[in-house]
C-alpha atoms as a PDB file:
ATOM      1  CA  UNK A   1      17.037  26.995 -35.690  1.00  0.00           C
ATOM      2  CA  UNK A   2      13.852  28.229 -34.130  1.00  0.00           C
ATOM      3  CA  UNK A   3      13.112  28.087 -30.325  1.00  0.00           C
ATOM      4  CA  UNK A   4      10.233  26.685 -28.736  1.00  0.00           C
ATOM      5  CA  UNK A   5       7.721  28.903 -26.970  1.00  0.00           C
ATOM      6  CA  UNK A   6       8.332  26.302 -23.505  1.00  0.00           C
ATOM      7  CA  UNK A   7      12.233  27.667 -24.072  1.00  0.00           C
ATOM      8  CA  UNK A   8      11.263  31.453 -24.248  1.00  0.00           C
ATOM      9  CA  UNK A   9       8.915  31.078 -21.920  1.00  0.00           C
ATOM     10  CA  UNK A  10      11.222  29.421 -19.561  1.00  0.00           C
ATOM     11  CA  UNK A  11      14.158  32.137 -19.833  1.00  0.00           C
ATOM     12  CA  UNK A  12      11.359  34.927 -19.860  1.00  0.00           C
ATOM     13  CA  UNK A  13      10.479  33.277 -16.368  1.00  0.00           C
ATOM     14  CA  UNK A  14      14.093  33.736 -14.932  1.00  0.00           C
ATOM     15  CA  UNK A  15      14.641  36.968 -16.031  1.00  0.00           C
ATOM     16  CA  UNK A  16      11.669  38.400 -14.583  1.00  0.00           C
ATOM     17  CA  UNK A  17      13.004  36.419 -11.294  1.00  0.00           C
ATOM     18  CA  UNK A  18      15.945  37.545 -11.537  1.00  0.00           C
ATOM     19  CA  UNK A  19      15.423  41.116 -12.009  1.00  0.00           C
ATOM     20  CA  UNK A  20      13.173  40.841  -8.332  1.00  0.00           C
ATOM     21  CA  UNK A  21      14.795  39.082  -6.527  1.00  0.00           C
ATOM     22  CA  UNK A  22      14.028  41.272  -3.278  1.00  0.00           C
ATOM     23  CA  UNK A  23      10.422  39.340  -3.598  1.00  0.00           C
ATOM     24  CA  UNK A  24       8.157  36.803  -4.431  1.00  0.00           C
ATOM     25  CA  UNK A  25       6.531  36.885  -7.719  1.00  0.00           C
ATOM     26  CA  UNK A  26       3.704  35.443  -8.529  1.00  0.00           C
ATOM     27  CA  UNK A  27       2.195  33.549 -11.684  1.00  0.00           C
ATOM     28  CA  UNK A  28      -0.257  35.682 -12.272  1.00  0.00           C
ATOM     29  CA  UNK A  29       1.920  38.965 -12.121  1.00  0.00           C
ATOM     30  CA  UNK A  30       4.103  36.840 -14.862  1.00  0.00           C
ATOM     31  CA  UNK A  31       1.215  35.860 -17.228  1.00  0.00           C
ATOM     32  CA  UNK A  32      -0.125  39.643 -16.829  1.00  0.00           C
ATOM     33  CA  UNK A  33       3.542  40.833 -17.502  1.00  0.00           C
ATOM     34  CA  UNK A  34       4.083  39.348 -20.520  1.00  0.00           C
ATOM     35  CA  UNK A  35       0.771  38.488 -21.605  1.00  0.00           C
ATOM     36  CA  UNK A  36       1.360  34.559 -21.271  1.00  0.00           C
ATOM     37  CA  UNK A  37      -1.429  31.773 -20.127  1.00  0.00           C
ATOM     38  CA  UNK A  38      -1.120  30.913 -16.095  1.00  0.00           C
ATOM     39  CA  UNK A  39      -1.390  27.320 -17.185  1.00  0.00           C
ATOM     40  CA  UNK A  40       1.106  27.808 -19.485  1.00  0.00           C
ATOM     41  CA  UNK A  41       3.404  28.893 -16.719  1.00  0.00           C
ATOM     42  CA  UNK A  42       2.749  26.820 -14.352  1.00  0.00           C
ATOM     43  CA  UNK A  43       4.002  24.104 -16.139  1.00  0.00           C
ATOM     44  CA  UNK A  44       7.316  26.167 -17.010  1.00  0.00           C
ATOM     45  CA  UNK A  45       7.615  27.493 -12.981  1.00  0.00           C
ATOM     46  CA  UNK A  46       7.058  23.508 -11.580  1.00  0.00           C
ATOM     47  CA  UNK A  47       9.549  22.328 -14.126  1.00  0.00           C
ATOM     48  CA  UNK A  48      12.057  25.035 -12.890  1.00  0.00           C
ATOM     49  CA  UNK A  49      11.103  24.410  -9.465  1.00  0.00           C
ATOM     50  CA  UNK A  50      12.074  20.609 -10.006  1.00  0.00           C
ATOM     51  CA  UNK A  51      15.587  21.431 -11.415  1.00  0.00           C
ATOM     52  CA  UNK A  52      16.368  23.531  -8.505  1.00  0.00           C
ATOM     53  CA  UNK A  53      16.305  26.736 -10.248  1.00  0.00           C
ATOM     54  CA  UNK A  54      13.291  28.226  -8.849  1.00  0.00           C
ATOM     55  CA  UNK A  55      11.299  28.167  -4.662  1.00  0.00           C
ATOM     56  CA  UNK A  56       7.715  27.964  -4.839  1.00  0.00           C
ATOM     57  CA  UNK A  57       5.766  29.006  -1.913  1.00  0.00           C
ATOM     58  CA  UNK A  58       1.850  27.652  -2.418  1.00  0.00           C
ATOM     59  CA  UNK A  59      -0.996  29.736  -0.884  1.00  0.00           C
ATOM     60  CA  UNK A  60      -1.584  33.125   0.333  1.00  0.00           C
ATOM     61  CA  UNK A  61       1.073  35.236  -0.026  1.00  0.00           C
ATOM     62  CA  UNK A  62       2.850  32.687  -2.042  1.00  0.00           C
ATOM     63  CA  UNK A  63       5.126  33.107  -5.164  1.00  0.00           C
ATOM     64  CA  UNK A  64       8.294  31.846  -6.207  1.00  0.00           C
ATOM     65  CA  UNK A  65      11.760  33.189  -6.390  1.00  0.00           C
ATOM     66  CA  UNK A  66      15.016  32.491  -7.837  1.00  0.00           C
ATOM     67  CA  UNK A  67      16.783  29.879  -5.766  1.00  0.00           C
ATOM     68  CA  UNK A  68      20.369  30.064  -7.618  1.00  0.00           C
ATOM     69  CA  UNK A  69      22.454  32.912  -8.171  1.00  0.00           C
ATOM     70  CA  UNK A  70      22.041  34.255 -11.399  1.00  0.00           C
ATOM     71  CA  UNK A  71      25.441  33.949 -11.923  1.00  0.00           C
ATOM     72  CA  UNK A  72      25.669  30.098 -11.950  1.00  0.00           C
ATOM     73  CA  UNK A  73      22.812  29.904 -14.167  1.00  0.00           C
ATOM     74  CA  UNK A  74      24.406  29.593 -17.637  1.00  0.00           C
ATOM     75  CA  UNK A  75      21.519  30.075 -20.828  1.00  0.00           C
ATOM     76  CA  UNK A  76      22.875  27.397 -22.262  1.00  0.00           C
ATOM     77  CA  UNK A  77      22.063  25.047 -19.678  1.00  0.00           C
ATOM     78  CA  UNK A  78      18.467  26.522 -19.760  1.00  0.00           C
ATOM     79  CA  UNK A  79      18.116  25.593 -23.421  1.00  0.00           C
ATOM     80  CA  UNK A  80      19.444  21.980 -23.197  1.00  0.00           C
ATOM     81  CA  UNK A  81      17.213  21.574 -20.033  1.00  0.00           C
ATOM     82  CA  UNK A  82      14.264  22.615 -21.906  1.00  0.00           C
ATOM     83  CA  UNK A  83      14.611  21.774 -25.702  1.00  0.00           C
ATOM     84  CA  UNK A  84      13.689  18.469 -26.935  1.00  0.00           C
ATOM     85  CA  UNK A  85      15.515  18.156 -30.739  1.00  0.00           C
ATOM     86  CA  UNK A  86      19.009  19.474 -31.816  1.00  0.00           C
ATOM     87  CA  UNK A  87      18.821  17.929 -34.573  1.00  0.00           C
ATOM     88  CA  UNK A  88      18.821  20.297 -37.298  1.00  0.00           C
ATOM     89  CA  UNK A  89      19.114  17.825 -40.184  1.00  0.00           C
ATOM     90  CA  UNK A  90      18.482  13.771 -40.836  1.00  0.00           C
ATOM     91  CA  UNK A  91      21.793  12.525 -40.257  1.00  0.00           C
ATOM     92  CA  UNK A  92      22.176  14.041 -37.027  1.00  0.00           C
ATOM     93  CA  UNK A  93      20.275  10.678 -35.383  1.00  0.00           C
ATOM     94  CA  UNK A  94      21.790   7.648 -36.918  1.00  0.00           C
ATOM     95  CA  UNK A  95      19.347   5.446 -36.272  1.00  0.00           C
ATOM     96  CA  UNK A  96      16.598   7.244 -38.640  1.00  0.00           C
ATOM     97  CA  UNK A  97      19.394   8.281 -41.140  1.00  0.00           C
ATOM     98  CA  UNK A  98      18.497   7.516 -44.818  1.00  0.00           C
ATOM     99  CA  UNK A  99      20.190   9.917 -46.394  1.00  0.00           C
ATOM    100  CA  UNK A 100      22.382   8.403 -49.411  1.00  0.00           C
ATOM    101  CA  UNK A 101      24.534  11.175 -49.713  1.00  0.00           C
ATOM    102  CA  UNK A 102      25.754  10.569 -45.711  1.00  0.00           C
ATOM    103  CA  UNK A 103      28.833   8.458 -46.737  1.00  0.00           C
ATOM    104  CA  UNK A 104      30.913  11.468 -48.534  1.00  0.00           C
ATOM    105  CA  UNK A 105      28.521  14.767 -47.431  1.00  0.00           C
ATOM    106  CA  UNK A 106      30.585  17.114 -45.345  1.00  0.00           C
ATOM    107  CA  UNK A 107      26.891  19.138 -45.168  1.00  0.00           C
ATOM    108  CA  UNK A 108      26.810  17.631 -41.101  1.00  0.00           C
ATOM    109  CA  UNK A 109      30.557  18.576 -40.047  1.00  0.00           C
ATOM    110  CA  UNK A 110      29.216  22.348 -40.852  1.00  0.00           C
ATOM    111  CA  UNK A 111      25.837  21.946 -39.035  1.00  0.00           C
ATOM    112  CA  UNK A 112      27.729  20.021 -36.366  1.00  0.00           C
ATOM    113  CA  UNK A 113      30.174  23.361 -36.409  1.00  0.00           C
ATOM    114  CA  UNK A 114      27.082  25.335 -36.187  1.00  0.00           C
ATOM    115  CA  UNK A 115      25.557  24.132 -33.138  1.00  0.00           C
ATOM    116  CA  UNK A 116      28.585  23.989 -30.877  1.00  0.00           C
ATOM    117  CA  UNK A 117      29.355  27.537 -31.911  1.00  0.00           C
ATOM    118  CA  UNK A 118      25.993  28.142 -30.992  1.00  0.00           C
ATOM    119  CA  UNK A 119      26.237  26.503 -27.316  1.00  0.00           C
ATOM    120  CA  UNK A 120      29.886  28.256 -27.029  1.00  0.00           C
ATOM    121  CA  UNK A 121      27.859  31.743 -27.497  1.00  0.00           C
ATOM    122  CA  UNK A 122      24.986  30.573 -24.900  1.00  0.00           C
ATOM    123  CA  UNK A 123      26.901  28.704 -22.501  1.00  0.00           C
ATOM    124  CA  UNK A 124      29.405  32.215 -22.413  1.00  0.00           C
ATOM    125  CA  UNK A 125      26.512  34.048 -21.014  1.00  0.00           C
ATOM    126  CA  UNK A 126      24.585  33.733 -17.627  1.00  0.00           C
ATOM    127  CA  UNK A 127      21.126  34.608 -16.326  1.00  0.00           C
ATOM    128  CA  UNK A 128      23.286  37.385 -14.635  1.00  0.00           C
ATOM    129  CA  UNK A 129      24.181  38.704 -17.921  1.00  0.00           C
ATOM    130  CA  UNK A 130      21.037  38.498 -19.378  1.00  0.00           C
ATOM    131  CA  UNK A 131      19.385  40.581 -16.416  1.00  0.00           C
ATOM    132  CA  UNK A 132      22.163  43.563 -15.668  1.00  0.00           C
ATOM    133  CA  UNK A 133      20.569  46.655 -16.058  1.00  0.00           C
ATOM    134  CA  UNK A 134      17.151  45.720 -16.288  1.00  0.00           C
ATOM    135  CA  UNK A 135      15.065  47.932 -14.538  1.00  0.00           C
ATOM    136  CA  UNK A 136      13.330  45.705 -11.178  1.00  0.00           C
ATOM    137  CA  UNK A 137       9.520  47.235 -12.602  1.00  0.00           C
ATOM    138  CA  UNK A 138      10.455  46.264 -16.012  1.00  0.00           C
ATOM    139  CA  UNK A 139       7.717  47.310 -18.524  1.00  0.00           C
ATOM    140  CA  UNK A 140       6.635  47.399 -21.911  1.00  0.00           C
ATOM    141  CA  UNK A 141       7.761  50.535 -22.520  1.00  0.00           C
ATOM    142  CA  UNK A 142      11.116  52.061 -24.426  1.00  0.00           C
ATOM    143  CA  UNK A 143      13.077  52.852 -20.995  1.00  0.00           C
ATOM    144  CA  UNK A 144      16.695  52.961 -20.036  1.00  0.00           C
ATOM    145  CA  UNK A 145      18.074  51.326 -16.722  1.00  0.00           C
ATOM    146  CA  UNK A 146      18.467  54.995 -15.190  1.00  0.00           C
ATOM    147  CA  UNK A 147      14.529  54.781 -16.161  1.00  0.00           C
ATOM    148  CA  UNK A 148      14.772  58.038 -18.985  1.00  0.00           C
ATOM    149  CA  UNK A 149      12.677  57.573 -22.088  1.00  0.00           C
ATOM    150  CA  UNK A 150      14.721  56.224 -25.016  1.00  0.00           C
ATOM    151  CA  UNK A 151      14.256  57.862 -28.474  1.00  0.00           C
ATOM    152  CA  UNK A 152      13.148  55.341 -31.021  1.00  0.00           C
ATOM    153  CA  UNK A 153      15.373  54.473 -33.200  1.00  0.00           C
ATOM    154  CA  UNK A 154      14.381  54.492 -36.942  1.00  0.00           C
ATOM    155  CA  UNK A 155      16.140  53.534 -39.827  1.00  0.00           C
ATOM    156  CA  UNK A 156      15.570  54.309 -43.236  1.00  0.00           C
ATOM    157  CA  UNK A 157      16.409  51.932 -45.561  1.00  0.00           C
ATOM    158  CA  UNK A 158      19.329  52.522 -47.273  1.00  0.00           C
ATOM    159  CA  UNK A 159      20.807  51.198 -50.421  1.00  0.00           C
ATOM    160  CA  UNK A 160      24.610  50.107 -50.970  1.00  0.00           C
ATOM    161  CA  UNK A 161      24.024  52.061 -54.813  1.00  0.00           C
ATOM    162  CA  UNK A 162      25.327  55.617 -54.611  1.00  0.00           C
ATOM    163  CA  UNK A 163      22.931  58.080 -55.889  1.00  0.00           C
ATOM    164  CA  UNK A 164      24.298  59.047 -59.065  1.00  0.00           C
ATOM    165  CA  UNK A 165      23.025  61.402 -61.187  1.00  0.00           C
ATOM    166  CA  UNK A 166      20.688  60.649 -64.324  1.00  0.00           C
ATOM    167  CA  UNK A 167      22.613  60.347 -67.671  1.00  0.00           C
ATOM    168  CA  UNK A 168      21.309  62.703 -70.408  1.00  0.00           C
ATOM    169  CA  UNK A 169      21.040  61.069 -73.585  1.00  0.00           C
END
């Protein structure tokens, strides 16, 4: 299952509200942030704005700010409000279901599984959660909360062989 950009962009939206919530923030600090179109946001910002999630102040010294708590604001709810399809195969919508094997397939029950263990995992975590610790002048770069440099973390491949030595013939 894969996302849509209006979902990412939505969530990337709250977080950034979220995480300054001592001010307004404005569209273009967001699309200069995280290198997003301002028509692209606006779209996302007046659609939060019309759930109730998000205040927008037009005009000079306007922005917008996070109207709920990010407590109440469960991700899950985000990505309902904002996806358009959760159907991840055929049979999931009756009415355009040809598939012949639907009588006896037990393929949908798992998918069906799937998906509500996905919403269990989203709808356990809240804007809140999402947001704790991040610093309120996030960046691009590799800092912690306490705002200390991180090391970069690299990982050489490894391989579940052991190395065992060469057999002479």
């Amino acid at each position: 299952m894969r996302l849509s950009e209006y979902t990412d962009y939505t969530l990337r939206v709250l977080m950034y509200c979220a995480a300054h919530r001592d001010r307004l923030v404005t569209i273009g600090e967001l699309a200069e942030q995280h290198g997003l179109s301002k028509n692209h946001l606006m779209k996302v910002v007046n659609d939060l704005a019309r759930q109730g999630l998000l205040e927008t102040t037009r005009g000079r010294g306007g922005g917008l700010r996070l109207l709920a708590e990010p407590e109440s604001i469960r991700i899950g709810d985000v990505v309902r409000a904002t996806e358009t399809d959760f159907r991840l195969v055929e049979c999931f919508d009756a009415a355009t279901n040809a598939c012949t094997l639907s009588p006896t397939c037990r393929l949908k029950h798992l998918f069906d599984e799937a998906l509500a263990g996905y919403f269990r995992a989203l709808d356990g975590a809240t804007l809140a959660d999402m947001t704790q610790g991040l610093p309120a002048t996030a960046s691009k770069s590799n800092r912690s909360p306490a705002g200390r440099t991180l090391p970069a973390v690299v990982a050489a491949p490894t391989s579940r062989r052991s190395a065992r030595p060469a057999r002479s013939a």
